[in-house]
C-alpha atoms as a PDB file:
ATOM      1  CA  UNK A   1     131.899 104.553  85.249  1.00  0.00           C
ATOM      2  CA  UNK A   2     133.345 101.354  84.734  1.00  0.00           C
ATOM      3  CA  UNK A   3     131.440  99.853  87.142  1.00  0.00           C
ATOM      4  CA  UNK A   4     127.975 101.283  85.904  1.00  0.00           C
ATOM      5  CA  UNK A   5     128.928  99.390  82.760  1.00  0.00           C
ATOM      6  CA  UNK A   6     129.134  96.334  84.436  1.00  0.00           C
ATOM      7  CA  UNK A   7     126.151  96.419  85.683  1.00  0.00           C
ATOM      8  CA  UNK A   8     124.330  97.551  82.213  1.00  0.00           C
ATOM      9  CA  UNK A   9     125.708  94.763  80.701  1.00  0.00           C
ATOM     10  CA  UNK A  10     125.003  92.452  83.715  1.00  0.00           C
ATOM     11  CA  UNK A  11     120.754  93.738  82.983  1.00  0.00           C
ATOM     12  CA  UNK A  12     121.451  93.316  79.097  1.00  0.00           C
ATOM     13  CA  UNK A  13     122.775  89.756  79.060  1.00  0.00           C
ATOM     14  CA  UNK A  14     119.507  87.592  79.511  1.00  0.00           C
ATOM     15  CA  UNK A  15     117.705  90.177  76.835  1.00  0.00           C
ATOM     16  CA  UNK A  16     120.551  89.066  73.899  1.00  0.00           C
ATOM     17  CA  UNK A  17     118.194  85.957  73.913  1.00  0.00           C
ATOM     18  CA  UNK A  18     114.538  86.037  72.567  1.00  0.00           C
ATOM     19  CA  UNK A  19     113.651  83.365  74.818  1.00  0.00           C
ATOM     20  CA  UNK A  20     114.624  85.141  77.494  1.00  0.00           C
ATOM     21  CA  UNK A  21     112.573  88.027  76.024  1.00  0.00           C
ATOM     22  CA  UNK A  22     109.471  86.234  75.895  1.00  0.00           C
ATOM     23  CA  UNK A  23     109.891  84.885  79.246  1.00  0.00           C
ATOM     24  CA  UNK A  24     109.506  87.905  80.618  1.00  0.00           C
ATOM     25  CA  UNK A  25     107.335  89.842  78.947  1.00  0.00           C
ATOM     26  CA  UNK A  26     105.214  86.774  79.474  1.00  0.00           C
ATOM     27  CA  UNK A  27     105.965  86.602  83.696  1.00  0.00           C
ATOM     28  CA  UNK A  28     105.678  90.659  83.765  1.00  0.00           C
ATOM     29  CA  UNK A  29     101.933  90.203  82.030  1.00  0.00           C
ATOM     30  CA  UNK A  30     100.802  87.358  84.148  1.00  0.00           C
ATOM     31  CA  UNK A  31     102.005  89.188  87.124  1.00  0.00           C
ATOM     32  CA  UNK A  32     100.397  92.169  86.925  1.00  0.00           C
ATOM     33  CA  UNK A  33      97.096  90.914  85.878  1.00  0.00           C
ATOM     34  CA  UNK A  34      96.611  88.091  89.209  1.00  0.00           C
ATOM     35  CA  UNK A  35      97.666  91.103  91.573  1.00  0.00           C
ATOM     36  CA  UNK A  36      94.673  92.993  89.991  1.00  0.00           C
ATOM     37  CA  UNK A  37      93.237  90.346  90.759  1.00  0.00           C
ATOM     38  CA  UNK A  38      94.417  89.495  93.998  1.00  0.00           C
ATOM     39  CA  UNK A  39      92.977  92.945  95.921  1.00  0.00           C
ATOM     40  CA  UNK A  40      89.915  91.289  95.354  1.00  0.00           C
ATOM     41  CA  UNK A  41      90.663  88.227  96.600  1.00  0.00           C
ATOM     42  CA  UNK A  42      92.096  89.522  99.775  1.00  0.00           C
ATOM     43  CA  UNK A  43      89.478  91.549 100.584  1.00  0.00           C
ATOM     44  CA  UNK A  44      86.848  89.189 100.017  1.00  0.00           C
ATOM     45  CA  UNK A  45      88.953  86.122 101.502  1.00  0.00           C
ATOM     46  CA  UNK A  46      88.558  84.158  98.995  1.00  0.00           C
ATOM     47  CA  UNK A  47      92.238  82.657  98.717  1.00  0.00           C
ATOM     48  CA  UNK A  48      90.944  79.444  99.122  1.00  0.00           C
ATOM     49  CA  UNK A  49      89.087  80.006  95.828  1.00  0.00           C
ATOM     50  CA  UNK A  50      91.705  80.711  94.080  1.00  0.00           C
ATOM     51  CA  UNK A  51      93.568  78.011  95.218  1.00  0.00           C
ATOM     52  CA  UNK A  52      90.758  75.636  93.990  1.00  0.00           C
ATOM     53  CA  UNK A  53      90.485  76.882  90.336  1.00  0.00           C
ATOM     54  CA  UNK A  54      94.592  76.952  89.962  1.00  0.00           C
ATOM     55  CA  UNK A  55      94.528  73.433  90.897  1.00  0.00           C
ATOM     56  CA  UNK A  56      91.339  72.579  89.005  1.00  0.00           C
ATOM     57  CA  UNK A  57      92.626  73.604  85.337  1.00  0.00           C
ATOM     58  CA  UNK A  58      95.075  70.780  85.328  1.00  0.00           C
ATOM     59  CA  UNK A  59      92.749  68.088  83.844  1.00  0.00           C
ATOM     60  CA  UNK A  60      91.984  70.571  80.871  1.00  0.00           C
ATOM     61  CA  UNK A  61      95.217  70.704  80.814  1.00  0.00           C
ATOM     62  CA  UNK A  62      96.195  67.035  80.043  1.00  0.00           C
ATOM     63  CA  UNK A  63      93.143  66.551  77.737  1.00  0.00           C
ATOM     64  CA  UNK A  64      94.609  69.381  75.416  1.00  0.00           C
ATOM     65  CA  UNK A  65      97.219  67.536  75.625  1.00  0.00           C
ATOM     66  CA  UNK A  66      96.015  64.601  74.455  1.00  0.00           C
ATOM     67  CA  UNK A  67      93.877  65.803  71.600  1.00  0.00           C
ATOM     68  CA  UNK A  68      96.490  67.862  70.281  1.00  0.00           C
ATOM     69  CA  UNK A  69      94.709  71.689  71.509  1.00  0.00           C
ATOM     70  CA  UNK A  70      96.220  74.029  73.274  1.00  0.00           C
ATOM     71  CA  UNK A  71      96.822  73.972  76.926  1.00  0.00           C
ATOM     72  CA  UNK A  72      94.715  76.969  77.428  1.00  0.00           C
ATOM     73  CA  UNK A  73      91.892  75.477  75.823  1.00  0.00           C
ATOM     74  CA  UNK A  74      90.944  73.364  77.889  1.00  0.00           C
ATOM     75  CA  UNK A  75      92.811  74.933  81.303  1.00  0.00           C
ATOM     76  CA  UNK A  76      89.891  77.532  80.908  1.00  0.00           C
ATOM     77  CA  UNK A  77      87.197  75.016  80.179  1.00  0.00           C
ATOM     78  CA  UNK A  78      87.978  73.323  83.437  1.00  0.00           C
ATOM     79  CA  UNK A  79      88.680  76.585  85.498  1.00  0.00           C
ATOM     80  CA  UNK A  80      84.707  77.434  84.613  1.00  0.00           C
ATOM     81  CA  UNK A  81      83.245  74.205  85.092  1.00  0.00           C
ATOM     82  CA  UNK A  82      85.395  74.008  88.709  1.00  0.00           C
ATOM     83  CA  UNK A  83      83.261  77.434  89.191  1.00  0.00           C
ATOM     84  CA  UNK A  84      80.393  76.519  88.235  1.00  0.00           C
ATOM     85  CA  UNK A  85      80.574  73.090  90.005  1.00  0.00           C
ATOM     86  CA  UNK A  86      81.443  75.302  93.321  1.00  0.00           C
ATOM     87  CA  UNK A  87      78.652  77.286  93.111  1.00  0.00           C
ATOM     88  CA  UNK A  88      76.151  73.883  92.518  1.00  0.00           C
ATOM     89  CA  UNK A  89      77.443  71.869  95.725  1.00  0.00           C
ATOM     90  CA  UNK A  90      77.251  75.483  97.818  1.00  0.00           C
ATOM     91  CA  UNK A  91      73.280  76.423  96.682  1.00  0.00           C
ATOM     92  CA  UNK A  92      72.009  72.895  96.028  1.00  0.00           C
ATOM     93  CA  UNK A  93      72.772  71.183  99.343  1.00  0.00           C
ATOM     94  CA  UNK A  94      73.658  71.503 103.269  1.00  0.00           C
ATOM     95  CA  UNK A  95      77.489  71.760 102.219  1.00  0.00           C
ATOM     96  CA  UNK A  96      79.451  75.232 103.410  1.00  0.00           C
ATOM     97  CA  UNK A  97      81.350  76.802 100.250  1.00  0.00           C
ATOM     98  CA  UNK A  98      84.415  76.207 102.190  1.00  0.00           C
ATOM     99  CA  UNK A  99      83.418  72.421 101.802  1.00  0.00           C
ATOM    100  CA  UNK A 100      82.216  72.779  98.596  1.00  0.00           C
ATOM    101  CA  UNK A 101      85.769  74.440  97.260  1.00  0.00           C
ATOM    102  CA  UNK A 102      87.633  71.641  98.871  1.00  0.00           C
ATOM    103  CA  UNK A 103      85.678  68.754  97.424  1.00  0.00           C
ATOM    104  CA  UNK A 104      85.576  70.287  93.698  1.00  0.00           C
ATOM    105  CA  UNK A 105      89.139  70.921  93.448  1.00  0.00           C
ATOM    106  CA  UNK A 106      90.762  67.962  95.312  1.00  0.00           C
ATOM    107  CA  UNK A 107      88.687  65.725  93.165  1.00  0.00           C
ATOM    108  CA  UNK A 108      89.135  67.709  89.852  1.00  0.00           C
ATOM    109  CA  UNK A 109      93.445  67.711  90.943  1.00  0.00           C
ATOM    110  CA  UNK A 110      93.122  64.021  91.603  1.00  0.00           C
ATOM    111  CA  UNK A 111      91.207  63.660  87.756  1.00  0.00           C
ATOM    112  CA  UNK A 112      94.078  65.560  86.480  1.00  0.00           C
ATOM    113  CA  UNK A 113      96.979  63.428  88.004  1.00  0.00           C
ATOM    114  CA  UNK A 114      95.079  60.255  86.911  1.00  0.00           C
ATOM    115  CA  UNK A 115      94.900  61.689  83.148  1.00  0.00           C
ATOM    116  CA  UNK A 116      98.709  62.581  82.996  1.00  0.00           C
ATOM    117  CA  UNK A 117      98.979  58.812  84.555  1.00  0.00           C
ATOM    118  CA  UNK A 118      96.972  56.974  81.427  1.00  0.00           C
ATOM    119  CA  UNK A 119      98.751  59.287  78.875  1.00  0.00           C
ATOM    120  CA  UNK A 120     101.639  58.570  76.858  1.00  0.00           C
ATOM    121  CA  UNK A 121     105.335  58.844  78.867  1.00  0.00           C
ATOM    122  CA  UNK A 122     106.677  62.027  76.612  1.00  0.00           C
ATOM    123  CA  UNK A 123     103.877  64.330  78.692  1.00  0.00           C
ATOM    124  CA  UNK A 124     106.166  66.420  80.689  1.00  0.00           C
ATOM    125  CA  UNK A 125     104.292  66.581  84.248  1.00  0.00           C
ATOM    126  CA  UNK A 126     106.737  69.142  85.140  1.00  0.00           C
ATOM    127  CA  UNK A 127     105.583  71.848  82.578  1.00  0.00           C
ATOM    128  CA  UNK A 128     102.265  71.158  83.574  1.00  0.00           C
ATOM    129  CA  UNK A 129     102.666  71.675  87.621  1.00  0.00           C
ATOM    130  CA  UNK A 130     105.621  73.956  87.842  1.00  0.00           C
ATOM    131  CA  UNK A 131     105.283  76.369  84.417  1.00  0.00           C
ATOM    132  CA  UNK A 132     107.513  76.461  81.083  1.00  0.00           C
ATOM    133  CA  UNK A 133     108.114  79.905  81.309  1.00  0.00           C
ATOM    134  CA  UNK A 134     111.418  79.719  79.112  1.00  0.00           C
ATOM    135  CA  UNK A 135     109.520  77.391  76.380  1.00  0.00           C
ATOM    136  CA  UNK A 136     107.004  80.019  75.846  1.00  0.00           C
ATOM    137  CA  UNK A 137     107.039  80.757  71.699  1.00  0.00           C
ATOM    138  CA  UNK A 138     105.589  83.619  70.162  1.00  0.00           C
ATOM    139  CA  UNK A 139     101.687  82.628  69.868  1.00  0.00           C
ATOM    140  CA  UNK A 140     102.146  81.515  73.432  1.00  0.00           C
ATOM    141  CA  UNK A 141     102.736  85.057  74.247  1.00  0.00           C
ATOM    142  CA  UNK A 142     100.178  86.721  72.139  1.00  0.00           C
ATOM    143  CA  UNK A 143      97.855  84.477  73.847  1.00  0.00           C
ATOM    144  CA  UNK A 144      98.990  85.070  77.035  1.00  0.00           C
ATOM    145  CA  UNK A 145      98.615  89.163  76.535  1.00  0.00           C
ATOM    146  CA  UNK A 146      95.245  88.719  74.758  1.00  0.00           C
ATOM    147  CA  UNK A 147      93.755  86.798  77.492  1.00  0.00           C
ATOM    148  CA  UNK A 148      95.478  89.209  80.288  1.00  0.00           C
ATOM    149  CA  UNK A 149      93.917  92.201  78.802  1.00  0.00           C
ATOM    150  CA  UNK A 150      90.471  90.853  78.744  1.00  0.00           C
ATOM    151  CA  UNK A 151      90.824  89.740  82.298  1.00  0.00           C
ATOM    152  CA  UNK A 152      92.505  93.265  83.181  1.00  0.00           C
ATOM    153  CA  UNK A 153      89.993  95.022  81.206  1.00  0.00           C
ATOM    154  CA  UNK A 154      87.229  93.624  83.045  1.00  0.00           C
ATOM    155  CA  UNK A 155      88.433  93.973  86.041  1.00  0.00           C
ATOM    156  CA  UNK A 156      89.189  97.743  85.475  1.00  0.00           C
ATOM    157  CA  UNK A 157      85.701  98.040  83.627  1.00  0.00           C
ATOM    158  CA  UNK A 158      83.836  97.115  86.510  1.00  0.00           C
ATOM    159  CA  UNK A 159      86.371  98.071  89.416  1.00  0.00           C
ATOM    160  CA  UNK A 160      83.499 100.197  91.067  1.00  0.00           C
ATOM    161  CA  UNK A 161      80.925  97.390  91.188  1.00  0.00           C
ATOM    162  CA  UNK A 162      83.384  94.763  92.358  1.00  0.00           C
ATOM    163  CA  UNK A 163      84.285  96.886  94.750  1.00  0.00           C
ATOM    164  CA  UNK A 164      81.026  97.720  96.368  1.00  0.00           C
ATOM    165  CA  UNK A 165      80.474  94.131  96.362  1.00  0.00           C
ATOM    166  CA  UNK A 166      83.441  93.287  97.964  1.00  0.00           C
ATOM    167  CA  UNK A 167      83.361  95.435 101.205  1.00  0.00           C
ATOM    168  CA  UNK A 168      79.332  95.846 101.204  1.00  0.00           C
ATOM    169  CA  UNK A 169      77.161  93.175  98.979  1.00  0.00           C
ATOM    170  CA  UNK A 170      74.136  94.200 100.879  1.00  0.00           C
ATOM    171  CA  UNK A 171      74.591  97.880  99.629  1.00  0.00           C
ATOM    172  CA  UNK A 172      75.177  96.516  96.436  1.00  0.00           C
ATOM    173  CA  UNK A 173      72.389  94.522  96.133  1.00  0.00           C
ATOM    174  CA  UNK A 174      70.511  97.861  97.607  1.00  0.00           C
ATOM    175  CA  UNK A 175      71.043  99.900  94.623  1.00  0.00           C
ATOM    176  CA  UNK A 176      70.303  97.533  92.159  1.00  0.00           C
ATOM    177  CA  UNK A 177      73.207  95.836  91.841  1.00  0.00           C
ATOM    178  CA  UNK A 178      73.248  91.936  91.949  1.00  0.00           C
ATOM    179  CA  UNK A 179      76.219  90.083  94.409  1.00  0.00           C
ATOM    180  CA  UNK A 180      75.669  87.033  92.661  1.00  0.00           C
ATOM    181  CA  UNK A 181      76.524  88.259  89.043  1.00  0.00           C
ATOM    182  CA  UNK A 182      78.932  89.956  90.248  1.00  0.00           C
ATOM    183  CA  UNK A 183      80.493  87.293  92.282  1.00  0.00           C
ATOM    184  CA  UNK A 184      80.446  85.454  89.184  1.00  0.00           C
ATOM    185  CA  UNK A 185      82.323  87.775  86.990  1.00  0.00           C
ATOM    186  CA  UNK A 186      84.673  87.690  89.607  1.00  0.00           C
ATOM    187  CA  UNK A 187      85.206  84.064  89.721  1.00  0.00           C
ATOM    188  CA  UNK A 188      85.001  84.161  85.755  1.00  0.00           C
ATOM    189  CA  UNK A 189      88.116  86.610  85.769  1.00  0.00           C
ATOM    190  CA  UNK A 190      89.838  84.082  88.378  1.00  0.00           C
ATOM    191  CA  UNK A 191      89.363  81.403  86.166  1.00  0.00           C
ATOM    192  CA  UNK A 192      90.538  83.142  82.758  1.00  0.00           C
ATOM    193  CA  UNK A 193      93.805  84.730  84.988  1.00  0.00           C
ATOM    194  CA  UNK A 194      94.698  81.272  86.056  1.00  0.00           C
ATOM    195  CA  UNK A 195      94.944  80.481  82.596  1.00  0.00           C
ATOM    196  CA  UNK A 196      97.002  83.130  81.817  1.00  0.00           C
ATOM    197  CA  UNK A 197      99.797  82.296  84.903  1.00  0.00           C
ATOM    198  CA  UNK A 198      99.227  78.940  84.316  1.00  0.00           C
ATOM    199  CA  UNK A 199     103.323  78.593  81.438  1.00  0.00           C
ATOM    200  CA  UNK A 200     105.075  80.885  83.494  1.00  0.00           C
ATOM    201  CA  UNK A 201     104.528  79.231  86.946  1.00  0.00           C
ATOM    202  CA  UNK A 202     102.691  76.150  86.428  1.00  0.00           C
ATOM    203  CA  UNK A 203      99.637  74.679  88.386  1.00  0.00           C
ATOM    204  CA  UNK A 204     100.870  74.408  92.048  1.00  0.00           C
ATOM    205  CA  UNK A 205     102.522  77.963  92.209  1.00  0.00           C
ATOM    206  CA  UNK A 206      99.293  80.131  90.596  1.00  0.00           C
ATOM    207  CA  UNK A 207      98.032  80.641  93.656  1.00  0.00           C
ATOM    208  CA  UNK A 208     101.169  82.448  95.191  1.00  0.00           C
ATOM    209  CA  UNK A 209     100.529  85.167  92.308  1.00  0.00           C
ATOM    210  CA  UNK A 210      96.994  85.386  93.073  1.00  0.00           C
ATOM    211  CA  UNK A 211      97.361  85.880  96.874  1.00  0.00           C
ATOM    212  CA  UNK A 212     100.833  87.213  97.769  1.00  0.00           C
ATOM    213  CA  UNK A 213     100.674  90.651  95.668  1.00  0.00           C
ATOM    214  CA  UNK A 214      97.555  91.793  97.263  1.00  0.00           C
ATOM    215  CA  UNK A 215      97.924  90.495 100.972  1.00  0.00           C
ATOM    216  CA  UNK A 216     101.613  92.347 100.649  1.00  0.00           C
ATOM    217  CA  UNK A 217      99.479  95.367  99.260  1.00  0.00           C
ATOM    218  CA  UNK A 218      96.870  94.972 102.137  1.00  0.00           C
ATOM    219  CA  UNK A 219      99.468  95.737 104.429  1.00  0.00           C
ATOM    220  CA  UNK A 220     101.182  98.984 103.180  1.00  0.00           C
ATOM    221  CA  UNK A 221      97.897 100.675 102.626  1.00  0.00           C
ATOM    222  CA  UNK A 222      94.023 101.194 103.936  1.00  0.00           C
ATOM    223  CA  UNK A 223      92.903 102.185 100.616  1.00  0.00           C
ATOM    224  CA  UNK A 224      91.487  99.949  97.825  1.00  0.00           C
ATOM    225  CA  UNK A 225      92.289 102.613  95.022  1.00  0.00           C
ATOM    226  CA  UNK A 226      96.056 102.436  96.405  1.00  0.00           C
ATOM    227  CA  UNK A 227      96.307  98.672  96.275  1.00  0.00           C
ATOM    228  CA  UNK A 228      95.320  98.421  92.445  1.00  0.00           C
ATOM    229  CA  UNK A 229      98.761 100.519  92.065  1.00  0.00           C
ATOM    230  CA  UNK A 230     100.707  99.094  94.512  1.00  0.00           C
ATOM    231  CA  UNK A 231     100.058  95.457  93.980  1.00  0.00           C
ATOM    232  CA  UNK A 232     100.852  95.099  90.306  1.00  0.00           C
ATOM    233  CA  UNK A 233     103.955  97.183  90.754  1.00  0.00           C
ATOM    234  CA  UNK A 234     105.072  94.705  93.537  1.00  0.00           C
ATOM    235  CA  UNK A 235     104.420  91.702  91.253  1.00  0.00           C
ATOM    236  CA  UNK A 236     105.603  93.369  88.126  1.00  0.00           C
ATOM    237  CA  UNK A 237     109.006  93.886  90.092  1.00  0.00           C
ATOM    238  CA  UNK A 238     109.381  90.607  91.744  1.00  0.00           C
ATOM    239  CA  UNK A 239     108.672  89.166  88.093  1.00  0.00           C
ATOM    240  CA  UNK A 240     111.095  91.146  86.802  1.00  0.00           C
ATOM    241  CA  UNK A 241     113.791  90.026  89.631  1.00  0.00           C
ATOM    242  CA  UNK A 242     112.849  86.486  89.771  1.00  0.00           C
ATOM    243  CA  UNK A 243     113.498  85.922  86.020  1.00  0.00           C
ATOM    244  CA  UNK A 244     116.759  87.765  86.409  1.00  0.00           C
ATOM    245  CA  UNK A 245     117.984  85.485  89.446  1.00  0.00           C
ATOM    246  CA  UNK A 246     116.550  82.211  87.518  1.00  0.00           C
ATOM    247  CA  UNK A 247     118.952  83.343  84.440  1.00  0.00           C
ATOM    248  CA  UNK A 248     121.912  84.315  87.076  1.00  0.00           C
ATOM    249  CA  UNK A 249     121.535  81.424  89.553  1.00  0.00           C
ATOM    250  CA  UNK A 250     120.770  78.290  87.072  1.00  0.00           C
ATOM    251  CA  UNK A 251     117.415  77.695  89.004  1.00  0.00           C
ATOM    252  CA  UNK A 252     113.586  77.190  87.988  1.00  0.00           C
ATOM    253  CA  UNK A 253     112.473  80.507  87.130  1.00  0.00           C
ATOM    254  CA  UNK A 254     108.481  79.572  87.982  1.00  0.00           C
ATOM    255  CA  UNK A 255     110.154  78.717  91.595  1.00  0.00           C
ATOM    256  CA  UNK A 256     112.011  81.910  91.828  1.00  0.00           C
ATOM    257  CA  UNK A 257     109.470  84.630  90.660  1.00  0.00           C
ATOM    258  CA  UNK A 258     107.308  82.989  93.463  1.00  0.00           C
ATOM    259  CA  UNK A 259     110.266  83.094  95.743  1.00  0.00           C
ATOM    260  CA  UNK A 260     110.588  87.142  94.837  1.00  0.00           C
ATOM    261  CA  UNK A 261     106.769  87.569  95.824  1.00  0.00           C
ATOM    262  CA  UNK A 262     107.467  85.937  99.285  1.00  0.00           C
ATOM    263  CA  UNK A 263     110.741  87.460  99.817  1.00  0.00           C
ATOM    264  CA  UNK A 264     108.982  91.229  99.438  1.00  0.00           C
ATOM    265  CA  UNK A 265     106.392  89.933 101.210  1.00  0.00           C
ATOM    266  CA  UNK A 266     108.192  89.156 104.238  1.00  0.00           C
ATOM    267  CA  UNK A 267     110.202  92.649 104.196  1.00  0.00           C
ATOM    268  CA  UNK A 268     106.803  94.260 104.325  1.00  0.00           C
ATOM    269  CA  UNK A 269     105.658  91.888 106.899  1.00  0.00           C
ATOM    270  CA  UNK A 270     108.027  92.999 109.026  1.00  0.00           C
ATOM    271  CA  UNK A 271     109.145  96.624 108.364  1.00  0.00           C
ATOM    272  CA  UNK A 272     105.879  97.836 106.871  1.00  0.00           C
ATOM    273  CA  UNK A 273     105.263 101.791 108.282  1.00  0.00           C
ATOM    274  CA  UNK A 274     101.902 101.199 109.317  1.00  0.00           C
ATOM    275  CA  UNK A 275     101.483  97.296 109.923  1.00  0.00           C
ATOM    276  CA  UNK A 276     104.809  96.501 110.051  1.00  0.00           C
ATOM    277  CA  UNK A 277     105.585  93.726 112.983  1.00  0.00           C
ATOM    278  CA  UNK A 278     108.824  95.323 114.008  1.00  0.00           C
ATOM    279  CA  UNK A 279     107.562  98.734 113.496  1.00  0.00           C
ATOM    280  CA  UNK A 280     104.465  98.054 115.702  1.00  0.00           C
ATOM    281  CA  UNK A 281     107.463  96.718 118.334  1.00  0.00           C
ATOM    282  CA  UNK A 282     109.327  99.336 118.045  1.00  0.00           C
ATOM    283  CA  UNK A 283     106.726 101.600 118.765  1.00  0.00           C
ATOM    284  CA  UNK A 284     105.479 100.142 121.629  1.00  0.00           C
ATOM    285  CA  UNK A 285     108.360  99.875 123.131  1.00  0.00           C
ATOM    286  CA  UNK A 286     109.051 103.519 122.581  1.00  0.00           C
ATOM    287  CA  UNK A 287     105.649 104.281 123.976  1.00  0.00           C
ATOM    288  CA  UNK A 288     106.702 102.578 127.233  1.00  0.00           C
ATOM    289  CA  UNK A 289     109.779 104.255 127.390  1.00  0.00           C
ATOM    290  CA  UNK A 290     107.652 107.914 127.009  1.00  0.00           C
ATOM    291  CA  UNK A 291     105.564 106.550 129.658  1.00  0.00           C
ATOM    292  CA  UNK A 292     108.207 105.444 132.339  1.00  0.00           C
ATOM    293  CA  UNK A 293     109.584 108.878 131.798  1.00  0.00           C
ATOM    294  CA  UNK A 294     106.566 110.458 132.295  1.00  0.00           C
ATOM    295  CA  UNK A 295     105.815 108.854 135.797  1.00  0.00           C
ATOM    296  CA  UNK A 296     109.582 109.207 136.776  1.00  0.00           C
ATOM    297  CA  UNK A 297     109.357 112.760 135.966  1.00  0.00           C
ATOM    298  CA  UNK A 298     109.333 115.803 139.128  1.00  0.00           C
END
């Protein structure tokens, strides 16, 4: 008894301060919205997009900073534009939408470092790249569940023609649907839920929350309906244990909740039933061994 006490007041601690509150309410809501998110991507492979608008946001970022707005503002403004800019190199010229993705947001990252090099010393690079997860006030939270329910909602709204137009745009297209407005909801939602991980893990580390929940997903199921549930209850949990361990170890909590992610994705990586790699070793090995007795057998 003693020691289930112990460990109550161990999960209490961090929640006697509202900082600590917010924190995670605010990494919980981010979470579960880019693994939503992040079936998508996975099935569609387009991590590399969502690497490019995480990475693009950052000179929205610094202007807000400058002129006083805030960092969403402008982080959502730039996420767009990096979309939008995408999509004109890809249909306007020769250049391969790999190419294109790589071009927009290197340059648009580069932009970004040269603003936060021109502005005043007391901008805090660190906030901006890594996350301010624990500096997150109470309007920073509101904003951070508006704009994750709109994404979510979306998302959820049109989960059937998304999905169509991930596994078969030509169907899609078939029945009236149209893969290019689609694709660009899609990419719309990417750039509004980059926005909304942008304070709890910062610039660099949005991607990790946009890919990791849904490849770790992609291998414990074949179904897409199963993935919507399994994902955001991964990320929600790792969330939920990386904040802990940041408040318990003294470390970056941005840094850890990414850490959790890649921790459970490695357990599944490995021990997953169906595409586990030590299960599929195991079994094979235990295949050979049926076989050997087989041809040793009278």
């Amino acid at each position: 008894m003693a020691g289930l006490d112990g460990l109550l007041g161990l999960l209490l601690e961090p929640l006697q301060f509202d900082f600590m509150v917010r924190a995670l309410a605010a990494t919980v809501v981010a979470a579960v919205v880019c693994a939503l998110l992040s079936c998508w991507l996975v099935l569609i492979g387009w991590s590399l997009m969502g690497d490019a608008v995480s990475h693009a946001v950052l000179p929205g970022v610094v202007l807000a900073y400058i002129v006083g707005a805030p960092f969403a503002i402008g982080a959502l403004v730039f996420g767009f534009l990096a979309v939008a800019l995408i999509g004109v190199v890809r249909d306007t010229s020769r250049v391969k939408e790999d190419a294109a993705i790589g071009i927009v947001f290197t340059t648009l990252f580069a932009l970004g470092l040269v603003l936060v090099s021109v502005t005043p010393s007391q901008t805090d690079l660190g906030h901006i790249v890594f996350g301010n997860v624990l500096g997150i006030g109470t309007g920073d939270l509101v904003q951070i569940v508006v704009l994750g329910g709109v994404a979510a909602a979306v998302l959820l709204v049109k989960q059937r023609d998304l999905t169509l137009f991930a596994f078969d745009p030509t169907h899609a297209h078939a029945i009236g649907l149209s893969p290019r407005l689609l694709g660009a909801v899609l990419l719309g939602v990417l750039a509004l839920t980059s926005v909304v991980a942008l304070q709890t893990v910062g610039v660099i580390l949005v991607v990790a929350m946009l890919i990791i929940p849904g490849a770790t997903a992609y291998l414990l199921t074949d179904r897409f309906s199963a993935m919507l549930v399994i994902s955001p209850s991964i990320a929600a949990a790792a969330a939920v244990a990386g904040i802990y361990a940041s408040y318990f170890l003294d470390v970056a909590p941005g840094g850890m909740v990414v850490l959790a992610h890649g921790v459970v994705f490695v357990i599944v990586f490995l021990a997953s039933p169906r595409h586990g790699v030590l299960v599929a070793a195991v079994r094979r090995r235990l295949r050979r061994r049926a076989a050997g007795r087989i041809a040793v057998a009278p």
